[in-house]
C-alpha atoms as a PDB file:
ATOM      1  CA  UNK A   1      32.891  14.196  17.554  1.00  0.00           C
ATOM      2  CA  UNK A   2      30.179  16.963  17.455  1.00  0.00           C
ATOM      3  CA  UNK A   3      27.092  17.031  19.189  1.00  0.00           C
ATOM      4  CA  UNK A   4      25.112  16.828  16.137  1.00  0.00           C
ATOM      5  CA  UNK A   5      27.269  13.959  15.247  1.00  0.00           C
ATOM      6  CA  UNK A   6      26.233  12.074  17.978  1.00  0.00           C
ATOM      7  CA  UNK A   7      22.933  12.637  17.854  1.00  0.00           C
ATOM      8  CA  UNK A   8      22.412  11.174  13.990  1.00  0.00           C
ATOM      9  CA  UNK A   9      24.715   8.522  15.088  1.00  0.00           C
ATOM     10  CA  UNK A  10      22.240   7.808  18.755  1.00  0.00           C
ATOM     11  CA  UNK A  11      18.981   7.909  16.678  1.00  0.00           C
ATOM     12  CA  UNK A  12      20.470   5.859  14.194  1.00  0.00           C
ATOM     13  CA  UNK A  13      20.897   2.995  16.611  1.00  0.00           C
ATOM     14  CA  UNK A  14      17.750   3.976  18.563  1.00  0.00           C
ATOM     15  CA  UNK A  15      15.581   3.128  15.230  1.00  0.00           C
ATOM     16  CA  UNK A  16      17.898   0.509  14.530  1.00  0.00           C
ATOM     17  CA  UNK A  17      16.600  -1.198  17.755  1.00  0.00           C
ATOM     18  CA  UNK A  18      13.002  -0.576  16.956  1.00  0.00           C
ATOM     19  CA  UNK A  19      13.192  -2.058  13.199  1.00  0.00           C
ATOM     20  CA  UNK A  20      14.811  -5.612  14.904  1.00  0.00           C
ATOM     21  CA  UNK A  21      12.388  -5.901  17.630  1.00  0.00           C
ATOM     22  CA  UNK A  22       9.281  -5.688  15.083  1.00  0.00           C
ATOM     23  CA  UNK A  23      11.026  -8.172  12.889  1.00  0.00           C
ATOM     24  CA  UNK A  24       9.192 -11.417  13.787  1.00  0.00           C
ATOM     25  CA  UNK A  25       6.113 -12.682  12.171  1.00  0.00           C
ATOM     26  CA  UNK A  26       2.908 -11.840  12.209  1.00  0.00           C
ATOM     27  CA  UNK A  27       0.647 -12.577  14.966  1.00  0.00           C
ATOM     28  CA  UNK A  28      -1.860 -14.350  12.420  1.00  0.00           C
ATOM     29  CA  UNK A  29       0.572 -16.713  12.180  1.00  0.00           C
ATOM     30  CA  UNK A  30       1.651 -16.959  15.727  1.00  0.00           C
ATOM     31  CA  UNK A  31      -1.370 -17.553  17.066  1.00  0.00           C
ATOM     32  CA  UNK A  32      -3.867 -17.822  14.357  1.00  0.00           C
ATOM     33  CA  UNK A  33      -7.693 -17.181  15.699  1.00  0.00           C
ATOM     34  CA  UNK A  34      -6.053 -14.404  18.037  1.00  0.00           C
ATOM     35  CA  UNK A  35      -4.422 -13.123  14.440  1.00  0.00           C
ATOM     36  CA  UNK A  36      -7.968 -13.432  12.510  1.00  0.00           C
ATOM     37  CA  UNK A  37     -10.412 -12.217  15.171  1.00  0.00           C
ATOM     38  CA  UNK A  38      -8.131  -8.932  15.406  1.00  0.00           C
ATOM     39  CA  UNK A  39      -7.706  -8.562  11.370  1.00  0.00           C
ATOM     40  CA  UNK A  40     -11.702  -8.639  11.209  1.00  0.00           C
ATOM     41  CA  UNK A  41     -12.136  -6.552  13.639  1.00  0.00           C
ATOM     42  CA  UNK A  42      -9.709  -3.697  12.033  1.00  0.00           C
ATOM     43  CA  UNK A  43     -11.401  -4.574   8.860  1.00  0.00           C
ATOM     44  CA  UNK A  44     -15.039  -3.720  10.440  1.00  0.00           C
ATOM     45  CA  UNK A  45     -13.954  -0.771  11.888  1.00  0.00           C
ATOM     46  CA  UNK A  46     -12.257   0.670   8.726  1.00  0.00           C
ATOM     47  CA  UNK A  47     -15.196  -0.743   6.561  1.00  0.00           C
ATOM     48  CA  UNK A  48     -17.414   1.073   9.076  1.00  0.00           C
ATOM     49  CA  UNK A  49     -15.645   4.298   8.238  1.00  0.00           C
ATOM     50  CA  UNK A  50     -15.679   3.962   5.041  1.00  0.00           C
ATOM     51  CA  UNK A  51     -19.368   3.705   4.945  1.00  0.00           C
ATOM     52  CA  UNK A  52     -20.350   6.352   6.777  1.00  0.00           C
ATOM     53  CA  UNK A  53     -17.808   9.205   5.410  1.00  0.00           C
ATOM     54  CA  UNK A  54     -17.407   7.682   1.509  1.00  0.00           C
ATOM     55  CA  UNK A  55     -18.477   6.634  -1.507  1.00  0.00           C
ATOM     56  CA  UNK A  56     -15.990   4.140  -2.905  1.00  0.00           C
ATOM     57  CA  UNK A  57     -15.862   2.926  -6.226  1.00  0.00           C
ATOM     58  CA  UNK A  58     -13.621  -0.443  -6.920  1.00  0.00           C
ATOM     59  CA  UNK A  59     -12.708  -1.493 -10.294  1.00  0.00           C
ATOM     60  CA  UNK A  60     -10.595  -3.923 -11.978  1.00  0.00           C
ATOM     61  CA  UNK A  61     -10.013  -5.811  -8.724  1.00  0.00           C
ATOM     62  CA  UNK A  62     -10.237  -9.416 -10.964  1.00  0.00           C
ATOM     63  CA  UNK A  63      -6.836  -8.988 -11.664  1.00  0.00           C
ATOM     64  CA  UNK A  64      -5.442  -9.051  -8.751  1.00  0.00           C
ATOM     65  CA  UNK A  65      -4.345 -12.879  -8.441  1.00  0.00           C
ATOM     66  CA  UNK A  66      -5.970 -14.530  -5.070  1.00  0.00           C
ATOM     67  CA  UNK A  67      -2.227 -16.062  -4.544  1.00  0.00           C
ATOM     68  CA  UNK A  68       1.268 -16.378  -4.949  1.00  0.00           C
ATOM     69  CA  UNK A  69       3.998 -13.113  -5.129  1.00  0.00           C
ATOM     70  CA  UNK A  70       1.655 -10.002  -5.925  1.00  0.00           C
ATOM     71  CA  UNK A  71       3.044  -6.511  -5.240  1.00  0.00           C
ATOM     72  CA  UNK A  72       0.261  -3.611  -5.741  1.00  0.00           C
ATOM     73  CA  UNK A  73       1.928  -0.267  -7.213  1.00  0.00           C
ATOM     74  CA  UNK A  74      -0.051   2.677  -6.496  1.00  0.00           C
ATOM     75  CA  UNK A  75       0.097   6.635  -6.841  1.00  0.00           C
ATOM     76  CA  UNK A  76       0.022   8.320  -3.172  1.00  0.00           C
ATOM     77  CA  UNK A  77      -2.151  11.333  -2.520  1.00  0.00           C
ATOM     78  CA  UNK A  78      -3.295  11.165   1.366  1.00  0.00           C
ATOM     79  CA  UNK A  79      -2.338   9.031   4.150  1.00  0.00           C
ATOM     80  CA  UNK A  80      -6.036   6.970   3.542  1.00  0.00           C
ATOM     81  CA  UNK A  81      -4.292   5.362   0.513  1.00  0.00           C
ATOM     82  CA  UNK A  82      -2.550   3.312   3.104  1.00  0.00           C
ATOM     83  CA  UNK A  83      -5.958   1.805   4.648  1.00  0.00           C
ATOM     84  CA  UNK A  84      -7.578   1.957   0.918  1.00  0.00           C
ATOM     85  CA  UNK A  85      -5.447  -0.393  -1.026  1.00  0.00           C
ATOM     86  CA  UNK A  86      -5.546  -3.269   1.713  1.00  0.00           C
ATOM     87  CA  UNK A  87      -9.318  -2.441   2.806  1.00  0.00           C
ATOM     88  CA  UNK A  88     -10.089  -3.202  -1.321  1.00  0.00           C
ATOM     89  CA  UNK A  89      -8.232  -6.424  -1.469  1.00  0.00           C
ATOM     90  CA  UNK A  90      -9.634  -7.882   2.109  1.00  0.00           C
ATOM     91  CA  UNK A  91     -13.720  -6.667   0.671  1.00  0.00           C
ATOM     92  CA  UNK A  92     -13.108  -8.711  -2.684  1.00  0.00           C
ATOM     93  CA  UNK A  93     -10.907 -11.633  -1.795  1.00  0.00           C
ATOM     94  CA  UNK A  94     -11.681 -12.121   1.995  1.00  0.00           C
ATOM     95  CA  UNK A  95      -9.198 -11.785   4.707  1.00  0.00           C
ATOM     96  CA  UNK A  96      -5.714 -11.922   4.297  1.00  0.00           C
ATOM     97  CA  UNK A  97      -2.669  -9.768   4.905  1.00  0.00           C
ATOM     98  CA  UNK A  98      -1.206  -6.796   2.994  1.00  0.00           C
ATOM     99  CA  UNK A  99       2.439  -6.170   3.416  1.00  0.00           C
ATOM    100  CA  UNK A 100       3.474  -2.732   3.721  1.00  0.00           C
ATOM    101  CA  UNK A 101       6.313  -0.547   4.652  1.00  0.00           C
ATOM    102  CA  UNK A 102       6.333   2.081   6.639  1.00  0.00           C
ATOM    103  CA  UNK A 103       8.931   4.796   8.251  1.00  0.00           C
ATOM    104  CA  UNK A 104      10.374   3.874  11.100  1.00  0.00           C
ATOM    105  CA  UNK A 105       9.672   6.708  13.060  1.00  0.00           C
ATOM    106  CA  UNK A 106       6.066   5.410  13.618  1.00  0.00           C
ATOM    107  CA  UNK A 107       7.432   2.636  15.256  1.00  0.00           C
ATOM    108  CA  UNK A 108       8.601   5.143  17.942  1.00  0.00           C
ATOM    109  CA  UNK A 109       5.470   4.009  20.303  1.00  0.00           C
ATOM    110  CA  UNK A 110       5.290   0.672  21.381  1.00  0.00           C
ATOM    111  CA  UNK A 111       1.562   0.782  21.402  1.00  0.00           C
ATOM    112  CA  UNK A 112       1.640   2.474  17.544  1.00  0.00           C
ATOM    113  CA  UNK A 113       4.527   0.035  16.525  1.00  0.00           C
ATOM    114  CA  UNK A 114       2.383  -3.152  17.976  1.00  0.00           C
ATOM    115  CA  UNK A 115      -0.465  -2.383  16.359  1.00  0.00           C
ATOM    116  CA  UNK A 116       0.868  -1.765  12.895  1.00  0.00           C
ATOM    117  CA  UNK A 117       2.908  -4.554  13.179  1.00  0.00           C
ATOM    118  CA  UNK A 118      -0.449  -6.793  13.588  1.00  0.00           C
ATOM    119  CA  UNK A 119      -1.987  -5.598  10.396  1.00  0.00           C
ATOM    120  CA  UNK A 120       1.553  -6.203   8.240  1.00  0.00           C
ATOM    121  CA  UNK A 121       2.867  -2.866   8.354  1.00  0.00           C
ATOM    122  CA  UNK A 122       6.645  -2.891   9.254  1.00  0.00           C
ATOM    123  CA  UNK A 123       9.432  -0.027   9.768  1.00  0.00           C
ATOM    124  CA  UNK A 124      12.006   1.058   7.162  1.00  0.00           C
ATOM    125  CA  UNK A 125      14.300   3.440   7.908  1.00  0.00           C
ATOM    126  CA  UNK A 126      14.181   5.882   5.172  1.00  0.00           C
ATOM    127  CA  UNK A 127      16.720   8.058   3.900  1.00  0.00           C
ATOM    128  CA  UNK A 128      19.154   5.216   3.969  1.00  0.00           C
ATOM    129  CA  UNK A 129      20.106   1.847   2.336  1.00  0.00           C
ATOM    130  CA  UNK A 130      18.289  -0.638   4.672  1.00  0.00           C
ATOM    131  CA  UNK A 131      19.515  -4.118   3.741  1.00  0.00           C
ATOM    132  CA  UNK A 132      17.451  -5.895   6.445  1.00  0.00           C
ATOM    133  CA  UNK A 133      13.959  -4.193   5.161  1.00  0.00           C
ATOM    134  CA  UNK A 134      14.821  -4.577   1.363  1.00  0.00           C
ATOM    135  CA  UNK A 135      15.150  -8.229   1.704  1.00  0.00           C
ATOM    136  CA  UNK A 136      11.885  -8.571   4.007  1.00  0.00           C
ATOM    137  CA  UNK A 137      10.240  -6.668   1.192  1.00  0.00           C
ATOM    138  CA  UNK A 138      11.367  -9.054  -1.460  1.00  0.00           C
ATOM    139  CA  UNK A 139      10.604 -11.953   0.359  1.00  0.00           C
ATOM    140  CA  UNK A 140       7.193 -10.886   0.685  1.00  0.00           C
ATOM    141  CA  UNK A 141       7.074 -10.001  -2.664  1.00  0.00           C
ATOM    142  CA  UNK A 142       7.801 -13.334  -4.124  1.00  0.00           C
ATOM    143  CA  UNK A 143       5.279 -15.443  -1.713  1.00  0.00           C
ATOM    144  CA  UNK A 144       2.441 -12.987  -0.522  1.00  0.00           C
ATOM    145  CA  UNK A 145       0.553  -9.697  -1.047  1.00  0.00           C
ATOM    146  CA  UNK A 146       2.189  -6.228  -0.343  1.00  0.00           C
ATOM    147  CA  UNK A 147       1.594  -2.622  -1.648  1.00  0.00           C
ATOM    148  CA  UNK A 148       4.140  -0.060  -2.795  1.00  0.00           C
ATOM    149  CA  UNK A 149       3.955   3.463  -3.225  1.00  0.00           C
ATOM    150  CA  UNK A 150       6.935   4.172  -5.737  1.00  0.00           C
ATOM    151  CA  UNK A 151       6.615   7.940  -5.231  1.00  0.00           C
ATOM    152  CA  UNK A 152       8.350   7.124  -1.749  1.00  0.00           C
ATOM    153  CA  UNK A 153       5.797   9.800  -0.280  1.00  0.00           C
ATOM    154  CA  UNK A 154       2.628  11.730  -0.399  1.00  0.00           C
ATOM    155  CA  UNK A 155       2.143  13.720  -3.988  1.00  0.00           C
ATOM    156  CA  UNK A 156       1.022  16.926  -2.171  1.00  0.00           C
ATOM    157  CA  UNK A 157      -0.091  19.022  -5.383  1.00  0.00           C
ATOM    158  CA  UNK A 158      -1.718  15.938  -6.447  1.00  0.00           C
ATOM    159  CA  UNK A 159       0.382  15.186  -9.229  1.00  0.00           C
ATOM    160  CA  UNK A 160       2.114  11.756 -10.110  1.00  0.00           C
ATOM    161  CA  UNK A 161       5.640  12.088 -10.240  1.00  0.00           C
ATOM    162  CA  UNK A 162       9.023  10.295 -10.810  1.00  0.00           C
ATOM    163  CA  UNK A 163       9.251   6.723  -8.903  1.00  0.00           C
ATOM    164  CA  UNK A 164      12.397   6.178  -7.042  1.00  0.00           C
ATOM    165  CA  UNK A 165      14.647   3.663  -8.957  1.00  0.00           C
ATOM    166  CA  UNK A 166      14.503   1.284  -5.682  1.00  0.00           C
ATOM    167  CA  UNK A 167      10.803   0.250  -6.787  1.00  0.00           C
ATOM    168  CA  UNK A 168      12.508  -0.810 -10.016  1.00  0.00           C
ATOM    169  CA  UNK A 169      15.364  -2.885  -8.289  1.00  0.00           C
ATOM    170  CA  UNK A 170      12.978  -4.880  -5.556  1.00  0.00           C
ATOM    171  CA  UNK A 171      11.033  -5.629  -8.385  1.00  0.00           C
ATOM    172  CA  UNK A 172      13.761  -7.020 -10.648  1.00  0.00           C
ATOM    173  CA  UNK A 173      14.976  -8.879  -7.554  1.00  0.00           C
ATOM    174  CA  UNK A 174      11.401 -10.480  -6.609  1.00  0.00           C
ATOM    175  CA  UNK A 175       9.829 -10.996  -9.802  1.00  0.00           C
ATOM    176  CA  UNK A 176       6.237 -10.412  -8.576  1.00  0.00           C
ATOM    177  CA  UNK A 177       2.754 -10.723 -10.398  1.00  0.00           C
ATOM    178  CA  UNK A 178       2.874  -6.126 -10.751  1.00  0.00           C
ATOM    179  CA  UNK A 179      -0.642  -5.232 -10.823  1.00  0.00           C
ATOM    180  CA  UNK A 180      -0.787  -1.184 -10.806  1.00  0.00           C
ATOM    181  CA  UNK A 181      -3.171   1.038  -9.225  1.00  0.00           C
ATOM    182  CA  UNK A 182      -4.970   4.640  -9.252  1.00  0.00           C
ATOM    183  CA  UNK A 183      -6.294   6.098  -6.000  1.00  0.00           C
ATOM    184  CA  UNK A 184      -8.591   9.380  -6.443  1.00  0.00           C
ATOM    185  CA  UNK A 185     -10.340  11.045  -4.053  1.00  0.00           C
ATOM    186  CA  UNK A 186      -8.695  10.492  -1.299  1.00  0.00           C
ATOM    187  CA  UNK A 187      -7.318  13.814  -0.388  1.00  0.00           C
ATOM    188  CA  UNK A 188     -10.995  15.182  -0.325  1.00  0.00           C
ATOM    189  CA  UNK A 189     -11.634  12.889   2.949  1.00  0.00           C
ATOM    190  CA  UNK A 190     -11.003  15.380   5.675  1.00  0.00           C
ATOM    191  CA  UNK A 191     -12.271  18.321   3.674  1.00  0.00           C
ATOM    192  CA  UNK A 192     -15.837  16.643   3.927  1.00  0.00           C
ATOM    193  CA  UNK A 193     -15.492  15.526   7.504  1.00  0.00           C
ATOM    194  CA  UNK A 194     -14.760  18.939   7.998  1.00  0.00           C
ATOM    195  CA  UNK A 195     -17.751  20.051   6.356  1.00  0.00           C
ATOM    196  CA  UNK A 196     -20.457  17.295   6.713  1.00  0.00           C
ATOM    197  CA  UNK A 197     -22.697  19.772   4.252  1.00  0.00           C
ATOM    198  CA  UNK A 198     -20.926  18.442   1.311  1.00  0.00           C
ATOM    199  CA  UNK A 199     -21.826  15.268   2.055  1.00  0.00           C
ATOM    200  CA  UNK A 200     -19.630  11.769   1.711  1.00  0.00           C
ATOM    201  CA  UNK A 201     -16.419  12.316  -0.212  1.00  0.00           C
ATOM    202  CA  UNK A 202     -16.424  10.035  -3.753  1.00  0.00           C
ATOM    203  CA  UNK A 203     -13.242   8.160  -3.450  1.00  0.00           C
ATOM    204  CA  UNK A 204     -12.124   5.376  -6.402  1.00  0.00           C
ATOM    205  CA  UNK A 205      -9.414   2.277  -6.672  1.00  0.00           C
ATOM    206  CA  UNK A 206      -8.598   1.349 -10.249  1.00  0.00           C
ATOM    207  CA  UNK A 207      -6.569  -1.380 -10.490  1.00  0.00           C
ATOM    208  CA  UNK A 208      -4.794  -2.507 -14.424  1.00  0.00           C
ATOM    209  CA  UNK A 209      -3.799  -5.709 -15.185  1.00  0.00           C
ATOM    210  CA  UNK A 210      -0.918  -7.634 -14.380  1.00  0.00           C
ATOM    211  CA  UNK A 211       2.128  -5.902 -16.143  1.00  0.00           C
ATOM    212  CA  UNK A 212       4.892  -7.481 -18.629  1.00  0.00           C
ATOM    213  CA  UNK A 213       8.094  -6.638 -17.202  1.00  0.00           C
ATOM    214  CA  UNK A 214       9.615 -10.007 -18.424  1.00  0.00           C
ATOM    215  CA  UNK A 215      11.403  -8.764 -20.894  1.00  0.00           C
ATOM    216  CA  UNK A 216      13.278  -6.835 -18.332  1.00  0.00           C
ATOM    217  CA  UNK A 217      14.151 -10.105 -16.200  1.00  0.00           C
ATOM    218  CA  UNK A 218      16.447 -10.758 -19.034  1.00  0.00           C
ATOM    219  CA  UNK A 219      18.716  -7.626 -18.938  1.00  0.00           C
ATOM    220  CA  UNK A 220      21.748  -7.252 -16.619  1.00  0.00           C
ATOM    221  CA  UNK A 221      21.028  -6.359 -13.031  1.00  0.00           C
ATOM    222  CA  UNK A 222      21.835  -2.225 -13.538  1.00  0.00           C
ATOM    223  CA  UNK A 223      21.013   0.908 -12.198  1.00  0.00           C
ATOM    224  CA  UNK A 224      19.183   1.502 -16.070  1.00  0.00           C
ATOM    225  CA  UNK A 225      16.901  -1.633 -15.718  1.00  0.00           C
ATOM    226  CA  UNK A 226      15.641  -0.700 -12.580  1.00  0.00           C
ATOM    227  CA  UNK A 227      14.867   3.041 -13.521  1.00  0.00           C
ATOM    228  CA  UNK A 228      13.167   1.466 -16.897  1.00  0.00           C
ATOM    229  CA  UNK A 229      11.154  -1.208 -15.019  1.00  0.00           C
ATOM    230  CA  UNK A 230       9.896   1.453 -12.678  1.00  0.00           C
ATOM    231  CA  UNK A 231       9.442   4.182 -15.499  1.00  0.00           C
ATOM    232  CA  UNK A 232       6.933   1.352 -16.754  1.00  0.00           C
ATOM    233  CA  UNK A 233       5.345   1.284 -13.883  1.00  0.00           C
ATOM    234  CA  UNK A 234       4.535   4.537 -13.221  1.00  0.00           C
ATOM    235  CA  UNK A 235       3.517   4.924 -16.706  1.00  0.00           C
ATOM    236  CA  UNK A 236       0.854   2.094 -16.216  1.00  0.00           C
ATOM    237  CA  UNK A 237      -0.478   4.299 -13.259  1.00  0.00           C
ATOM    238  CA  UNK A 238      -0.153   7.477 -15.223  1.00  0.00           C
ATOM    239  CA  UNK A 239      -2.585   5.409 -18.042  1.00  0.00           C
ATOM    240  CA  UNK A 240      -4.886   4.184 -14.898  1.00  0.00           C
ATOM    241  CA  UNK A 241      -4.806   8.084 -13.371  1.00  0.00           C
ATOM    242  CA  UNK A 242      -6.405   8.978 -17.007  1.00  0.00           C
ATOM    243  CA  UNK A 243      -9.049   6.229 -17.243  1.00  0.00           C
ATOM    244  CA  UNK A 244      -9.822   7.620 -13.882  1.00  0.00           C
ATOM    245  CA  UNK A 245     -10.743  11.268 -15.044  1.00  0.00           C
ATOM    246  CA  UNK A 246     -14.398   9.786 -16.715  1.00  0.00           C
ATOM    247  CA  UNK A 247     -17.166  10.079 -14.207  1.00  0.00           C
ATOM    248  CA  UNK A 248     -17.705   7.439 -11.904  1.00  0.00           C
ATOM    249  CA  UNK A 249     -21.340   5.463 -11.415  1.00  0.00           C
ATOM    250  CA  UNK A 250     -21.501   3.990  -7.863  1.00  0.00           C
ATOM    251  CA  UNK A 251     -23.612   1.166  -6.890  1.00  0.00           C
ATOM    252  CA  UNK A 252     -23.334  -1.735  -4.263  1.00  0.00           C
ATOM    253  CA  UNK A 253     -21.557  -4.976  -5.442  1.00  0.00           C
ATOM    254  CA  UNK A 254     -20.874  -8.232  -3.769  1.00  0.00           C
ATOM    255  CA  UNK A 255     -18.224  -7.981  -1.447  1.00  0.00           C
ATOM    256  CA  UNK A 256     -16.351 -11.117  -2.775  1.00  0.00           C
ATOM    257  CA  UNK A 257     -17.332  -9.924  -6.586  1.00  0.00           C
ATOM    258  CA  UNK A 258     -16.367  -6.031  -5.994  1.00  0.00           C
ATOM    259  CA  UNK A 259     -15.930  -4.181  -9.176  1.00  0.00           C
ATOM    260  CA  UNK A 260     -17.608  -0.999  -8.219  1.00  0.00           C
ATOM    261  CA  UNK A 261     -18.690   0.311  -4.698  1.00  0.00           C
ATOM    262  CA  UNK A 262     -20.916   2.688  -3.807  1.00  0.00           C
ATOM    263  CA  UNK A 263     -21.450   2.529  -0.013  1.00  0.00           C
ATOM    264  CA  UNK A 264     -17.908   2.423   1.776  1.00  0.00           C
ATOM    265  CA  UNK A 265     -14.807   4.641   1.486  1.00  0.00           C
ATOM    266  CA  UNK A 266     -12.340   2.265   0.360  1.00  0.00           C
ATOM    267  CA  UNK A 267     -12.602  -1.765  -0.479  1.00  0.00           C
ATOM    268  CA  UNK A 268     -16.390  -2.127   0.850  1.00  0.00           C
ATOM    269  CA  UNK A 269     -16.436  -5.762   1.646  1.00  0.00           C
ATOM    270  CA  UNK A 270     -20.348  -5.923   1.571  1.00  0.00           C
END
């Protein structure tokens, strides 16, 4: 066995280990006021952020449904879009938790991995089929809140481009309310904390309405349905990205009432 063998096959199991041991729930629901005083106070710290380096604009946030199986599908243009999406939802429906995925390799820290796992974030080990995160992610899918980026990574020129055919089949699989999303501005964050001249960068969330993706429920379970329910999904982000390109009027809204923002990078919860 060569060296380089072992080495895949050693990291393998070494992330292996990391994914199980972040497997168990939440703290929120361990230990519940512990779980809530530490979600508020990562919301009031990102909020705090927000405000002081952004100007976020919110729209269409009504359509996200307050409960049941709700997976948001977003474009991905900078590594805020991960803090964005949840910091919208928690400023217009209150305090709750986000789902989302995450490469495993973050998980590498225990101190990282801990705290990521406390705000819903969990490891998948990318570049490979992994059973035990697919079915997490459809189980939250079907009960609770979670994002997806279906690019599978950052868009570095900016561009949307083709999502990966497992969006389609985790969707097929959970059946969740899909409500798309656009994300702009984002990439313009550390340019302007950079250059505190040009002021606070204008970032925007524009979410659509739930899609119809019934009609796909009915097909055969196929590599071809799930690259045609996600090809529908990224077209509904596409038509969200172009809606997006009008200028935007900021103002401040009611944090549970949010339809624009215009103090706040990100989901300004008032």
């Amino acid at each position: 066995m060569s060296y380089s063998l072992v080495m895949v096959l050693s990291n393998y199991l070494y992330l292996d280990g990391i994914v199980q041991s972040f497997l168990p729930l939440h703290p929120l629901f361990r230990h519940p006021w512990i779980g809530r005083l530490w979600l508020r106070l990562a919301y009031g710290v990102v909020k705090l952020f927000f405000r002081l380096c952004c100007q976020v604009h919110i729209e269409g946030s009504e359509h996200i449904p307050s409960q049941g199986g709700v997976v948001l599908v977003s474009n991905h243009i900078s590594a805020f879009d991960t803090v964005l999406l949840p910091y919208s939802v928690l400023a217009t429906q209150g305090m709750q938790i986000i789902w989302a995925p995450a490469k495993a390799e973050l998980f590498r820290s225990r101190l990282l991995g801990y705290v990521l796992t406390s705000l819903g974030v969990f490891p998948v080990r990318r570049g490979r089929h992994d059973r035990q995160a697919m079915r997490r992610m459809i189980a939250h899918m079907r009960t609770e809140k979670m994002m997806l980026f279906p690019e599978g990574t950052r868009s570095h020129d900016g561009r949307l481009h083709e999502g990966k055919r497992t969006v389609g089949r985790l969707i097929y699989a959970a059946r969740p309310v899909v409500i798309p999303a656009a994300i702009v501005g984002t990439e313009r964050i550390i340019p302007h904390l950079r250059s505190l001249v040009h002021g606070r960068a204008r970032v925007s969330v524009y979410y659509g309405k739930p899609m119809v993706l019934q009609h796909y429920y009915a097909m055969p379970d196929t590599k071809e349905t799930a690259v045609a329910i996600v090809q529908e999904v990224m077209s509904a982000i596409a038509a969200l990205l172009s809606h997006a390109s009008r200028p935007v009027e900021t103002g401040a809204v009611s944090p549970m009432h949010a339809r624009s923002q215009g103090t706040g990078n990100g989901p300004s919860s008032g």
